[in-house]
Protein backbone atom coordinates (compact mmCIF):
# COMPACT_ATOMS: atom_id res chain seq x y z
CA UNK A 1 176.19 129.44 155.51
CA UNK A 2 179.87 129.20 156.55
CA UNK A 3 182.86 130.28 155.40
CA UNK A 4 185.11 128.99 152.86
CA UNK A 5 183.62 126.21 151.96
CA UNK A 6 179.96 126.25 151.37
CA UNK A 7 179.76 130.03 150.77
CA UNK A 8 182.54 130.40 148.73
CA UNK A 9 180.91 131.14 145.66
CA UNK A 10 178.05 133.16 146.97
CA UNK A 11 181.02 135.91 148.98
CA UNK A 12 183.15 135.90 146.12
CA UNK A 13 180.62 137.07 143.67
CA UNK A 14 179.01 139.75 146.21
CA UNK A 15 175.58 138.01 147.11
CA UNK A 16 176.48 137.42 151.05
CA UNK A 17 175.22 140.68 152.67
CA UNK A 18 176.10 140.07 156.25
CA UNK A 19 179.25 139.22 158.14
CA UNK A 20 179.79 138.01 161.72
CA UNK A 21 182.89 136.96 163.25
CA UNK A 22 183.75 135.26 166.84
CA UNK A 23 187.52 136.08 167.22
CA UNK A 24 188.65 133.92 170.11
CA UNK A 25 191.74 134.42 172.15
CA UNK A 26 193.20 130.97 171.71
CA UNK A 27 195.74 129.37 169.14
CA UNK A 28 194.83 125.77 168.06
CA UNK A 29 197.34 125.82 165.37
CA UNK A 30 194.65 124.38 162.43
CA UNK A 31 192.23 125.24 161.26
CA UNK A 32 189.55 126.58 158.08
CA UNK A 33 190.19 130.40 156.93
CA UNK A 34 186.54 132.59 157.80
CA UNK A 35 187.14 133.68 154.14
CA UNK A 36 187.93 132.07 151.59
CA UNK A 37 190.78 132.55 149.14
CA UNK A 38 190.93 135.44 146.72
CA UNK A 39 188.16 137.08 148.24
CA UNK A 40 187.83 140.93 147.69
CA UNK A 41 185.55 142.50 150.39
CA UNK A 42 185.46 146.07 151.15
CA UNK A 43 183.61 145.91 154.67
CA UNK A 44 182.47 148.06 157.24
CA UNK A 45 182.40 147.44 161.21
CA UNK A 46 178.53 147.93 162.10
CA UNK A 47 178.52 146.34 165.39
CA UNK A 48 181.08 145.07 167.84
CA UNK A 49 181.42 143.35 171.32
CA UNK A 50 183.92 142.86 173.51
CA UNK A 51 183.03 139.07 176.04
CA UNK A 52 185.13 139.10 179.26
CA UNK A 53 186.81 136.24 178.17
CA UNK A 54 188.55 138.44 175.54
CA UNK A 55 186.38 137.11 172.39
CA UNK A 56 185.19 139.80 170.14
CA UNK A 57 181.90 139.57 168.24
CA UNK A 58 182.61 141.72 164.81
CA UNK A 59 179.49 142.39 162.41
CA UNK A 60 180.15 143.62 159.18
CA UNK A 61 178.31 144.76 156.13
CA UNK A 62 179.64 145.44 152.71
CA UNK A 63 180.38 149.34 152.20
CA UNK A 64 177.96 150.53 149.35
CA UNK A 65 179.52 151.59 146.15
CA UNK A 66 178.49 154.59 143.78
CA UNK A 67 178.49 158.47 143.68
CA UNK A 68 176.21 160.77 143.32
CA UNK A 69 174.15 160.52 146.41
CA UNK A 70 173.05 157.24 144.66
CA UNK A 71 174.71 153.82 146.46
CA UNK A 72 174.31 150.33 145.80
CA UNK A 73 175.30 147.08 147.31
CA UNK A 74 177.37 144.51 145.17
CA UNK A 75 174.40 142.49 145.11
CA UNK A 76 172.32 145.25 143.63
CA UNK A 77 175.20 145.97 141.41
CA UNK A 78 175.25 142.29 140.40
CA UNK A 79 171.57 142.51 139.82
CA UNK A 80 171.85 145.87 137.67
CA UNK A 81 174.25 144.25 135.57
CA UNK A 82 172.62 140.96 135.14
CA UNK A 83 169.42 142.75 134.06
CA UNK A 84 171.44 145.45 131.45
CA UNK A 85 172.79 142.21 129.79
CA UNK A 86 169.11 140.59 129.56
CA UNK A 87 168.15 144.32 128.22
CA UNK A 88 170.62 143.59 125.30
CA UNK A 89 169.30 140.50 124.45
CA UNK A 90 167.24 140.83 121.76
CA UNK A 91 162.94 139.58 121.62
CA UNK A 92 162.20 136.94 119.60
CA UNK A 93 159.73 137.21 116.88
CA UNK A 94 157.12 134.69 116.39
CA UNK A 95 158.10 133.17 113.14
CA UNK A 96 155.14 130.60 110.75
CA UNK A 97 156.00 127.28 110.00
CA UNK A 98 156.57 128.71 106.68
CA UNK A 99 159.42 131.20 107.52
CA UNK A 100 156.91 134.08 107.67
CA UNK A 101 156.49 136.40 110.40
CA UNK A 102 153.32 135.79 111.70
CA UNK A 103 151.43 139.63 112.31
CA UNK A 104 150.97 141.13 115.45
């Protein structure tokens, strides 16, 4: 996926994992953002290259969040709190035609 556009939604709510930029040494003057707007990453540099021609390969992962010796990625996060919501959600009971509860 790329940038702002298509992959907005998926960086801005944590579930792109991977980052990898091509800085080149040249002003065009136009151009799309490599992020999109409003978007809160807290990255760190994993892998880097230097080209002769002056462009820089950066690779970046999203730092892991927590304490404790325990971490978590903001997708994991995401998933922990999608599945304490579902946990809250409470199981339906089978229910007669009548209005009874049917027995288990």
């Amino acid at each position: 996926m790329f940038g702002p556009t298509t992959a907005r939604e998926a960086i801005c709510s944590g579930m792109v994992d991977d980052f990898r930029f091509f800085v080149v040494p040249m002003a065009v003057g136009a151009g799309l953002r490599a992020l999109p707007d409003h978007a809160h990453l807290d990255l760190e540099l994993v892998e880097h290259r230097i080209f002769g021609n002056g462009t820089a390969y950066l690779h970046y992962r999203p730092r892991r969040l927590g304490t404790g010796g325990h971490t978590e990625t903001p997708q994991e996060a995401l998933v922990s709190r999608v599945r304490s919501s579902l946990a809250e959600v409470p199981t339906h009971r089978e229910v007669s035609m009548f209005g009874g509860e049917l027995s288990s």
